[in-house]
Protein backbone atom coordinates (compact mmCIF):
# COMPACT_ATOMS: atom_id res chain seq x y z
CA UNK A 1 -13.22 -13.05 9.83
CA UNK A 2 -13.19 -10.39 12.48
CA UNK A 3 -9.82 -8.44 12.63
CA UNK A 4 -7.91 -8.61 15.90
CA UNK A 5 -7.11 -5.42 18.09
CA UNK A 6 -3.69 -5.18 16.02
CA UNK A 7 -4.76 -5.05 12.65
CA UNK A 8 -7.33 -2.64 14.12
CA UNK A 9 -4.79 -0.19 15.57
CA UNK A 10 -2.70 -0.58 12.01
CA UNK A 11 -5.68 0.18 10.16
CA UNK A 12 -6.66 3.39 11.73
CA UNK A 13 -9.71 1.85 13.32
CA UNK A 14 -10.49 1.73 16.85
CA UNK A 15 -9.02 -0.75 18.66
CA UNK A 16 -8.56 -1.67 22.95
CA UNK A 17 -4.32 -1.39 23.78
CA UNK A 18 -5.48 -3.96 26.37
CA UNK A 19 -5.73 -6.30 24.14
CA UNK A 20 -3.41 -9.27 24.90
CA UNK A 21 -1.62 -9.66 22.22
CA UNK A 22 -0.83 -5.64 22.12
CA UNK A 23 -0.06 -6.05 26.08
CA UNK A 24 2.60 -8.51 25.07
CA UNK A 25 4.50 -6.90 22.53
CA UNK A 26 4.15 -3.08 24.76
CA UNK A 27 6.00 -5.59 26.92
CA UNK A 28 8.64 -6.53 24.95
CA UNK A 29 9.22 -3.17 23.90
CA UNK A 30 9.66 -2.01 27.41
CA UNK A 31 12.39 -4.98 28.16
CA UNK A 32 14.38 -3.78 25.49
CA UNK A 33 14.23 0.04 25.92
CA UNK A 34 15.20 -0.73 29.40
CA UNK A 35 18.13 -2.86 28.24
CA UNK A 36 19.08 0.16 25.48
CA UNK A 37 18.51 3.11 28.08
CA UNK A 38 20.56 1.57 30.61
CA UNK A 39 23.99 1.07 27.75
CA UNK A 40 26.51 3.71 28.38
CA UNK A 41 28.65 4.29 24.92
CA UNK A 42 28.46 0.44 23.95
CA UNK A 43 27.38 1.45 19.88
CA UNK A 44 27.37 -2.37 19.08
CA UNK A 45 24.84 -3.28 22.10
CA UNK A 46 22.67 -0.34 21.18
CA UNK A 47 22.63 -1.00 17.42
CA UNK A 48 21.96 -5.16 18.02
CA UNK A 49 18.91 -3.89 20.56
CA UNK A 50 17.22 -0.87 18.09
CA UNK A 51 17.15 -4.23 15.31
CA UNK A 52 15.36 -6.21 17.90
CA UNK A 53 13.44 -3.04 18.95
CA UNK A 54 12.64 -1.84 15.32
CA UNK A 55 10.57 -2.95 12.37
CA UNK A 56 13.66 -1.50 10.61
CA UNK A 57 16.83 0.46 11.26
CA UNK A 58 19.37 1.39 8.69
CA UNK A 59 23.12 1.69 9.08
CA UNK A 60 25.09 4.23 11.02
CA UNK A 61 22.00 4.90 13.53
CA UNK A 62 22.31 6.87 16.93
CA UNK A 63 20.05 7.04 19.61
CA UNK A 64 20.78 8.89 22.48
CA UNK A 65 19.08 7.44 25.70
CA UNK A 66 16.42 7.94 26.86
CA UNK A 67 14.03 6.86 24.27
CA UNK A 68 10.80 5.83 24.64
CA UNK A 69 7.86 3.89 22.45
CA UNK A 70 5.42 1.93 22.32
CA UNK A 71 6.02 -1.28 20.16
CA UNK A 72 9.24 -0.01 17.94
CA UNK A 73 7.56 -2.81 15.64
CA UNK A 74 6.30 0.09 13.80
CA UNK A 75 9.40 2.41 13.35
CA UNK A 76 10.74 1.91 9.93
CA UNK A 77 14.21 3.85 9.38
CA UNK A 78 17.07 4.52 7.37
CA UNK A 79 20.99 5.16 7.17
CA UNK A 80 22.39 7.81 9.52
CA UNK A 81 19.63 8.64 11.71
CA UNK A 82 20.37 10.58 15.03
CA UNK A 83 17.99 11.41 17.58
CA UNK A 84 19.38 12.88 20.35
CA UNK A 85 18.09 12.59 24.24
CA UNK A 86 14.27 12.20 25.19
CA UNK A 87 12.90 11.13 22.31
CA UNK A 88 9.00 9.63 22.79
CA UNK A 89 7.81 7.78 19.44
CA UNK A 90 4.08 6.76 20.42
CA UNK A 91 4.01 3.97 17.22
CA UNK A 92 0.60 2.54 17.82
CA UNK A 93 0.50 2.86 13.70
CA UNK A 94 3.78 3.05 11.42
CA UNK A 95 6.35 5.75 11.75
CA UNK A 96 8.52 5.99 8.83
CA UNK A 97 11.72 8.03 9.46
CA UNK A 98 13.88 8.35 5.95
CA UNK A 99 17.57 8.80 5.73
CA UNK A 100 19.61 11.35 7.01
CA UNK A 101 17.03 12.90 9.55
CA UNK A 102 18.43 14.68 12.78
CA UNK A 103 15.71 14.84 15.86
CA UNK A 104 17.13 17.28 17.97
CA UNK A 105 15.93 16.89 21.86
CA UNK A 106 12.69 16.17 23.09
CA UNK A 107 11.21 14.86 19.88
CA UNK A 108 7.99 13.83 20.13
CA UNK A 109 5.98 11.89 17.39
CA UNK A 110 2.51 10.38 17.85
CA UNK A 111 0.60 8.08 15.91
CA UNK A 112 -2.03 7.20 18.97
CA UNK A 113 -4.84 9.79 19.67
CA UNK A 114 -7.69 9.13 21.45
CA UNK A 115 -11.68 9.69 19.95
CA UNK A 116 -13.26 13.31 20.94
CA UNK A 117 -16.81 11.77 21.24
CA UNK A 118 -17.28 11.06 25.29
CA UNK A 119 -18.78 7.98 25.24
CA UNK A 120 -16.43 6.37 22.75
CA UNK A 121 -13.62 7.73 24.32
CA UNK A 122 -15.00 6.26 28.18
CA UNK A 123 -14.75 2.71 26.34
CA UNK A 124 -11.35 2.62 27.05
CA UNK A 125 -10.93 2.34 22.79
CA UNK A 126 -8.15 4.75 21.28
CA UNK A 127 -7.18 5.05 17.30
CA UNK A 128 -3.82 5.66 15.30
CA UNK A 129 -2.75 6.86 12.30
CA UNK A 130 0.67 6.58 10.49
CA UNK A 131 3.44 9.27 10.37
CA UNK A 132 5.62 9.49 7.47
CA UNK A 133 9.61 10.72 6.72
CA UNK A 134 10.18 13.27 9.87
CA UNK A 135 13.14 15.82 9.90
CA UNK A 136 12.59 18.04 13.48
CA UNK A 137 13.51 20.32 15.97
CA UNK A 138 14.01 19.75 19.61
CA UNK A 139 10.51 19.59 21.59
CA UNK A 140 8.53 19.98 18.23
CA UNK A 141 5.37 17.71 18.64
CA UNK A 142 4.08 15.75 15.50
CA UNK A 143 0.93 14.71 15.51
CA UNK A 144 -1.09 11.63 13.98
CA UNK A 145 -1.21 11.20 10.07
CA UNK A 146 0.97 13.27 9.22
CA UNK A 147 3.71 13.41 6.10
CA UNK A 148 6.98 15.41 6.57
CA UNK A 149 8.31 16.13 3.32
CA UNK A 150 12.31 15.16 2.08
CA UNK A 151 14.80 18.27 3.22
CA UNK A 152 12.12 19.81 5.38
CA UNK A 153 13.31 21.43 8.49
CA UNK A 154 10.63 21.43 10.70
CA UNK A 155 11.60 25.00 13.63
CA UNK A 156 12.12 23.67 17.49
CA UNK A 157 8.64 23.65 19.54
CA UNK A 158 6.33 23.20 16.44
CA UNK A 159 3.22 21.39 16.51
CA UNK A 160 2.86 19.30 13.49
CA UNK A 161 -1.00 18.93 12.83
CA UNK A 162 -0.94 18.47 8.83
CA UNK A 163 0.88 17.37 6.05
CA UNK A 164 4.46 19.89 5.20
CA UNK A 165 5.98 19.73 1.60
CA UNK A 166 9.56 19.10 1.06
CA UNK A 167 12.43 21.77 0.75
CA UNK A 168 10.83 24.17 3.18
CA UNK A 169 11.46 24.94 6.49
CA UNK A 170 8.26 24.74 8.54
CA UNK A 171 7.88 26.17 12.46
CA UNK A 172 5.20 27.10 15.08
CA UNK A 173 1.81 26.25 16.34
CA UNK A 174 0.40 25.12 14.43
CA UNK A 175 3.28 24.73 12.07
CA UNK A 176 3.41 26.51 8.72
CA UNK A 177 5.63 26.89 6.08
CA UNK A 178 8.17 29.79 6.72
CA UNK A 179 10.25 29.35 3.98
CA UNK A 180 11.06 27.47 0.28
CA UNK A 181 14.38 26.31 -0.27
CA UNK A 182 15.90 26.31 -3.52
């Protein structure tokens, strides 16, 4: 049985974002982030719309508006997240944010990335790959397939392109590890 676009994009395998079923959904996404970035302070609203919005959002979590994704079928999250304004989650695979995580402004995380060969790239097909437990500075960039580590600081204005341990703090571009924590 041949897999459909969805499974394809989830898998790390090319896949078309035309596809009507993934058209659909992008939809729905984009009817409830313009319901959530037009709330003022309503924290009751916003919370019932990210549980729509989200594949899963824990307790006690803050988004300042704007925020932009794709699907926000693939953001997983836990208790007490806060990401404040501007945040763009591109979750065309699974983003897992843990507990406790502070995005400052300007976040940007992206599981979508498009193939370097030419003529794969000029059929219109794009691939994914998953992002796991982020903890970041404002305007740091993380990239697809990449794992944060638990009590990671990760500087303002990095570029995440590989995997960063926990109980460091991590910054630049590319982004390296700075310092251990104890």
């Amino acid at each position: 049985m041949e897999k459909t676009e969805k499974q394809k994009m989830l898998a790390g395998e090319l896949y078309l974002a035309e596809d009507p079923e993934l058209a659909a959904e992008n939809k729905r996404a984009n009817r409830l982030l313009r319901s959530y970035n037009s709330t003022t302070e309503e924290q009751q609203q916003r919370q019932q719309i990210l549980q729509e919005l989200f594949g899963k959002i824990g307790h006690k979590a803050s988004i300042v508006p704007p925020f932009h994704c794709d699907y926000g079928s693939n953001i997983f999250a836990g208790d007490r997240l806060y990401i404040n304004y501007g945040c763009v989650i591109l979750d065309c695979n699974t983003v897992h944010i843990g507990e406790n995580v502070l995005c400052a402004p300007y976040v940007q995380i992206y599981t979508a990335y498009h193939p370097t060969e030419p003529e794969i790239r000029l059929t219109g097909k794009e691939l994914a790959a998953p992002i796991n437990n982020v903890w970041i500075g404002g305007s740091a960039i993380i990239c697809p397939g990449v794992t944060i580590g638990d009590n990671t600081t990760i500087g303002a204005g990095s570029v995440v392109v590989k995997d960063i341990p926990k109980n460091v703090v991590a910054a630049g571009n590319p982004c390296r590890v700075i310092r251990y924590l104890s």
